[in-house]
N, C-alpha and C. Protein backbone atom coordinates (compact mmCIF):
# COMPACT_ATOMS: atom_id res chain seq x y z
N UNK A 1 -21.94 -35.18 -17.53
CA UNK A 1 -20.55 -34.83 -17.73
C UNK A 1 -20.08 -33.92 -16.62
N UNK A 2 -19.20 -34.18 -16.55
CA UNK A 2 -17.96 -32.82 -15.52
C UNK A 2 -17.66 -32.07 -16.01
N UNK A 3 -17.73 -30.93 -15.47
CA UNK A 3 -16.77 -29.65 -15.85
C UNK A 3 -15.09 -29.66 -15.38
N UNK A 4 -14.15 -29.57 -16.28
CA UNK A 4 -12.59 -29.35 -15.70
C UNK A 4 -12.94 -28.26 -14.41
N UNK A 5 -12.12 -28.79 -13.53
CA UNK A 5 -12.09 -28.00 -12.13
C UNK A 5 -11.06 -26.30 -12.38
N UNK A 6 -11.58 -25.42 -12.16
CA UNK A 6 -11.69 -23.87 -12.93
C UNK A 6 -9.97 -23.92 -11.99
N UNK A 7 -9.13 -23.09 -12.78
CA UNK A 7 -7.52 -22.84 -12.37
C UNK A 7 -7.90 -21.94 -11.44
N UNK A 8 -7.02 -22.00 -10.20
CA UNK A 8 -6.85 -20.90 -9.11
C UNK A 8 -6.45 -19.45 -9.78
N UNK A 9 -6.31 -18.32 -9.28
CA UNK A 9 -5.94 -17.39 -9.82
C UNK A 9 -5.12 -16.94 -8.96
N UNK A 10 -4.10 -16.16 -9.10
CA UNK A 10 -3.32 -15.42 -7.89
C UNK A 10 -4.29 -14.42 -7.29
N UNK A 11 -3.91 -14.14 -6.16
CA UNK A 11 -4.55 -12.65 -5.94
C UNK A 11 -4.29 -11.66 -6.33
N UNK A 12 -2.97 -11.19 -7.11
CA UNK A 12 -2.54 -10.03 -8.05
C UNK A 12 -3.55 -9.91 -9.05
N UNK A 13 -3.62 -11.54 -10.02
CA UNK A 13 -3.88 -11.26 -11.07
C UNK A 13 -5.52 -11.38 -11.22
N UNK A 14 -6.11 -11.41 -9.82
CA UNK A 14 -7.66 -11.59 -9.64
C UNK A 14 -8.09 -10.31 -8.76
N UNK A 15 -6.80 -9.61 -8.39
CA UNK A 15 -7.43 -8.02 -8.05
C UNK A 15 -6.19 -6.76 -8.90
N UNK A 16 -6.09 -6.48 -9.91
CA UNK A 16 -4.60 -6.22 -10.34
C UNK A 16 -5.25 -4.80 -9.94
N UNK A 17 -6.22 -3.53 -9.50
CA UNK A 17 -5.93 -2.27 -8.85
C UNK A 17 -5.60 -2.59 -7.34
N UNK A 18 -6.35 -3.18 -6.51
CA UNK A 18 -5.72 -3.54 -5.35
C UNK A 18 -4.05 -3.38 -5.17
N UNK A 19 -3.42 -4.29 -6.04
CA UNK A 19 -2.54 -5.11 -5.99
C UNK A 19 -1.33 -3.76 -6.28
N UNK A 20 -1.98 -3.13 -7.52
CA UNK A 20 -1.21 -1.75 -7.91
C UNK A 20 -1.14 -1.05 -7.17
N UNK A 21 -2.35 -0.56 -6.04
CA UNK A 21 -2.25 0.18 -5.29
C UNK A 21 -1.28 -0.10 -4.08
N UNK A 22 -0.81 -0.99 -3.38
CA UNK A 22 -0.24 -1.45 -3.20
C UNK A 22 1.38 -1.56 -3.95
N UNK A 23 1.33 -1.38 -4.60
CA UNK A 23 3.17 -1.12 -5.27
C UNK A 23 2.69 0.70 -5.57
N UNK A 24 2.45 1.18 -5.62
CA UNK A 24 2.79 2.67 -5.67
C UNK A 24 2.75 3.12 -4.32
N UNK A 25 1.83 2.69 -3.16
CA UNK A 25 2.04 3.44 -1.93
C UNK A 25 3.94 3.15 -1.51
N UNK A 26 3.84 1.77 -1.60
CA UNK A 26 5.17 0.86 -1.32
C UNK A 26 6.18 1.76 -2.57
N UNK A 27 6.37 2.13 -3.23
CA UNK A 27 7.20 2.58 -4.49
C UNK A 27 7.41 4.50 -4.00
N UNK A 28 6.20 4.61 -3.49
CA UNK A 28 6.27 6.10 -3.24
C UNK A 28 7.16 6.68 -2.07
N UNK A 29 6.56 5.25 -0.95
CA UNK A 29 7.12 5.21 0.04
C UNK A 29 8.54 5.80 0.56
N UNK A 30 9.40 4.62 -0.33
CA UNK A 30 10.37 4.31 -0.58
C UNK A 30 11.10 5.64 -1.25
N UNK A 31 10.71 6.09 -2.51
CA UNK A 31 11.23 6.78 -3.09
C UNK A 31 11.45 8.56 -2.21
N UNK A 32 10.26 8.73 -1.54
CA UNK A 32 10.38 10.09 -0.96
C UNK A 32 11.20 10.30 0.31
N UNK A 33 11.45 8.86 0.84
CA UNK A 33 12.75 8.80 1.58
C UNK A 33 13.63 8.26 1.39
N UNK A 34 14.15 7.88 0.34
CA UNK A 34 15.49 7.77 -0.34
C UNK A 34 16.21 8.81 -1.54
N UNK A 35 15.10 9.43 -1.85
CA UNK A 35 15.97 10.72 -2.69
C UNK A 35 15.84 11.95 -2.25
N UNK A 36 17.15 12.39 -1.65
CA UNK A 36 17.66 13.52 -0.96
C UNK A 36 17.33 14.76 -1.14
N UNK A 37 17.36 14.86 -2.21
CA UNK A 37 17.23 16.79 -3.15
C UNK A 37 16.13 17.07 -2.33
N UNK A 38 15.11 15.99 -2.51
CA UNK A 38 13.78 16.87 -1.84
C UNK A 38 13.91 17.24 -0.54
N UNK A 39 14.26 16.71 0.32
CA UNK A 39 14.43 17.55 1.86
C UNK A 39 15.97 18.17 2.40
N UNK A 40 17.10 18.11 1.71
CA UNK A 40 18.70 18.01 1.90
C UNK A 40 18.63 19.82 1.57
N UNK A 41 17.94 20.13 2.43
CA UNK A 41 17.91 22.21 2.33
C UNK A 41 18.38 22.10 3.61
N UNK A 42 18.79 23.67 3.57
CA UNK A 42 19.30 24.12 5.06
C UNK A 42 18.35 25.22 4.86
N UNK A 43 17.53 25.99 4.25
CA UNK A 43 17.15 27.37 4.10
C UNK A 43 16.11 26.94 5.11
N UNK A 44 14.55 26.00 4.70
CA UNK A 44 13.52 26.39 5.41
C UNK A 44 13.89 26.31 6.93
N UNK A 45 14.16 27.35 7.89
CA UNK A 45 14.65 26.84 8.86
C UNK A 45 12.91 26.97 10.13
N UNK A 46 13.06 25.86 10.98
CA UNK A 46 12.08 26.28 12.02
C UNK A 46 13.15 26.73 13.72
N UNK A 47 13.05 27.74 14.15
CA UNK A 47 14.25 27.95 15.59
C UNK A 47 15.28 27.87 14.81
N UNK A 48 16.34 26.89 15.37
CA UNK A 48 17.88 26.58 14.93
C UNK A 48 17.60 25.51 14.01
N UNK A 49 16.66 24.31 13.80
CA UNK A 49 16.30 23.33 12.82
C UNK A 49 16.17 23.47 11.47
N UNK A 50 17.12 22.64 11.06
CA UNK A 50 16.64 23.26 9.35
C UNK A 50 15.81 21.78 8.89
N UNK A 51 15.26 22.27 7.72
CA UNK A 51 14.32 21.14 7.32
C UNK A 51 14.47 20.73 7.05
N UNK A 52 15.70 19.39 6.63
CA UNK A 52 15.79 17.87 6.70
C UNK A 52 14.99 17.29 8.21
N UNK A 53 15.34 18.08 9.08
CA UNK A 53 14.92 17.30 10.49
C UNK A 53 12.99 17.16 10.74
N UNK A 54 12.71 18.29 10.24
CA UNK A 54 11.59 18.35 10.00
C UNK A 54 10.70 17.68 9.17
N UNK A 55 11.38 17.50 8.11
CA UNK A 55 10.64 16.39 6.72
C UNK A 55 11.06 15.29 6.98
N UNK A 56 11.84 14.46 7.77
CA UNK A 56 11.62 13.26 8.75
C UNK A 56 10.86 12.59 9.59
N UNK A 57 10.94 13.74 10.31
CA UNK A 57 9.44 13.73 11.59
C UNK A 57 8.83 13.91 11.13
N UNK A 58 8.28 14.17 10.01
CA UNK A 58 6.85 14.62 9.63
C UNK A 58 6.70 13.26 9.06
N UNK A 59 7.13 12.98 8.29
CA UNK A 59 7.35 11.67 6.98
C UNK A 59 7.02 10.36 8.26
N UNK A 60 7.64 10.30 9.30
CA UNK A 60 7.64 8.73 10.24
C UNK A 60 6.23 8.54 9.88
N UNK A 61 5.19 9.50 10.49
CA UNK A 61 3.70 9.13 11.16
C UNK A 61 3.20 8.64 9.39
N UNK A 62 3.41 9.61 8.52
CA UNK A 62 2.88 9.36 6.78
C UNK A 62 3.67 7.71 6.71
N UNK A 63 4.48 7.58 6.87
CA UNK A 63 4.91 6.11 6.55
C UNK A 63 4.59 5.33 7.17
N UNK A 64 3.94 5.65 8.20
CA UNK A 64 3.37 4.55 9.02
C UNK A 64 1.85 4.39 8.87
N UNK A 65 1.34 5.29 8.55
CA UNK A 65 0.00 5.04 7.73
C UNK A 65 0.25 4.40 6.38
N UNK A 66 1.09 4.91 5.96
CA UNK A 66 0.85 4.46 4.49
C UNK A 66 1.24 2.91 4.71
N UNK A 67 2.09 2.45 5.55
CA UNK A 67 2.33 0.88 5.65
C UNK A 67 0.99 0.17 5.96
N UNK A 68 0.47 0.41 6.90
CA UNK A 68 -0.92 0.45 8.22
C UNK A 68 -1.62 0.17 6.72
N UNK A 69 -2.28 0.71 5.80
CA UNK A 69 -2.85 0.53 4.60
C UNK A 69 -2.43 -0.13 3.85
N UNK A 70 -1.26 -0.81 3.47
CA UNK A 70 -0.64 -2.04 2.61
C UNK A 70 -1.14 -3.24 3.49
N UNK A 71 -0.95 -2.98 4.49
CA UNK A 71 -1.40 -4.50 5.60
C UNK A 71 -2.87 -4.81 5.42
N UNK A 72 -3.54 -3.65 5.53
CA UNK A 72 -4.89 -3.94 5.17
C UNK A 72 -5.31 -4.33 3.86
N UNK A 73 -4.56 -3.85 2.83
CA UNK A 73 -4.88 -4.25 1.64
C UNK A 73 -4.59 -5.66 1.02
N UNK A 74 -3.37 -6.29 1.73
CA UNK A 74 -2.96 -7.40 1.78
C UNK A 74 -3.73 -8.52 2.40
N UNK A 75 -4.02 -7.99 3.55
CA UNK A 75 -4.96 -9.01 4.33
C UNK A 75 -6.29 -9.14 3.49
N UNK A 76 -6.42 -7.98 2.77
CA UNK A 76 -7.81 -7.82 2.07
C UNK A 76 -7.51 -8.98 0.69
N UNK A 77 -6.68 -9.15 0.32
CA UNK A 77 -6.36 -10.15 -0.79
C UNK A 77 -5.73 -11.35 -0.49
N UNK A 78 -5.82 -11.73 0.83
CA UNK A 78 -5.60 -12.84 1.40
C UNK A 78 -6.90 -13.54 1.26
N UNK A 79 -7.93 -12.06 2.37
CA UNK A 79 -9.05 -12.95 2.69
C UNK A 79 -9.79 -13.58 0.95
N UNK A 80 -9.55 -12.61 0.30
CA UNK A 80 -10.27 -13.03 -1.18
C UNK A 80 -9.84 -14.32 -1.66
N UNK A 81 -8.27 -14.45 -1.45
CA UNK A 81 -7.69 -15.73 -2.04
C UNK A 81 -8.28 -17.05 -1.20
N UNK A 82 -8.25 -17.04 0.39
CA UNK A 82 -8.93 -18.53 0.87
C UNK A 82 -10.61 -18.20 0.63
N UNK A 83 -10.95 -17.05 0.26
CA UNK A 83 -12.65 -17.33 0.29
C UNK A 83 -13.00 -16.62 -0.35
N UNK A 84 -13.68 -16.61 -1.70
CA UNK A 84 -13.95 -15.83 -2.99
C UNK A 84 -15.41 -15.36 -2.05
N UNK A 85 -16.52 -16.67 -2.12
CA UNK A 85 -17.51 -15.91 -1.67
C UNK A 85 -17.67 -14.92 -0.19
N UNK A 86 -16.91 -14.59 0.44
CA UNK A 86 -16.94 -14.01 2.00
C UNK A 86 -16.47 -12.36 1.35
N UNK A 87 -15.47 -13.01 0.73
CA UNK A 87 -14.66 -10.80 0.14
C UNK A 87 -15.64 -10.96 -0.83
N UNK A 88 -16.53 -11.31 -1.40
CA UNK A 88 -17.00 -10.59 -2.65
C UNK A 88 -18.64 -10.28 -1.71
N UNK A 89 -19.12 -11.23 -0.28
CA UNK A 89 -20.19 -10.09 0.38
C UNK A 89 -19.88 -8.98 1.19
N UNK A 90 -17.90 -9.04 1.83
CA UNK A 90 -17.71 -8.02 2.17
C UNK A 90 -17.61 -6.56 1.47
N UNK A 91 -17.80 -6.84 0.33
CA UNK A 91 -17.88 -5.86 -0.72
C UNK A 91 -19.11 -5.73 -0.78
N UNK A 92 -20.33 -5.85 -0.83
CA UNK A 92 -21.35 -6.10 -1.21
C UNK A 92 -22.05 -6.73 -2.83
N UNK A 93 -20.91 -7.68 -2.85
CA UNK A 93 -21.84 -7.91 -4.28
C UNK A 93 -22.12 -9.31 -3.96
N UNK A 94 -22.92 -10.01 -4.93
CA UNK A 94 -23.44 -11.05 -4.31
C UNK A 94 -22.58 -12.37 -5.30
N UNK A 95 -22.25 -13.80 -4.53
CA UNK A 95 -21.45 -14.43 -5.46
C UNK A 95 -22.53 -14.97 -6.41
């Protein structure tokens, strides 16, 4: 006899912390530079700069890591989706 040929799985729903981790960096991202209150001070000042200008520049290089790490994590659930057995020895477990 045959076995029915086993259903594909998404890669969300065949890595769902990956996948999470991935919507909170992306969610956090987003959120700490779109809501104002947190950096829209004039007090902390550095010279004549007050710190909106500062929690910008600081924030570019953090958002660009934090993207730099969604790409990897993505690619990381790519490679799982065309090849179960290759990401599961890059992990070290055995298929």
């Amino acid at each position: 006899m045959t076995q029915p040929a086993a259903r594909a799985r998404s890669a969300v729903s065949a890595h769902p912390v990956t996948s999470a981790a991935i919507a909170i960096a992306m969610a956090a991202d987003i959120f700490f530079v779109l809501y104002t209150p947190i950096y829209s001070t004039v007090t902390p000042k550095v010279g004549d700069w007050p710190f909106f200008y500062f929690y910008l520049l600081i924030f570019m290089p953090i958002t660009s890591v934090a993207l730099w790490l969604v790409i990897l994590l993505q690619k990381r659930l790519e490679r799982s989706r065309q090849d179960p057995a290759a990401a599961s020895q890059e992990s070290g477990m055995r298929p």
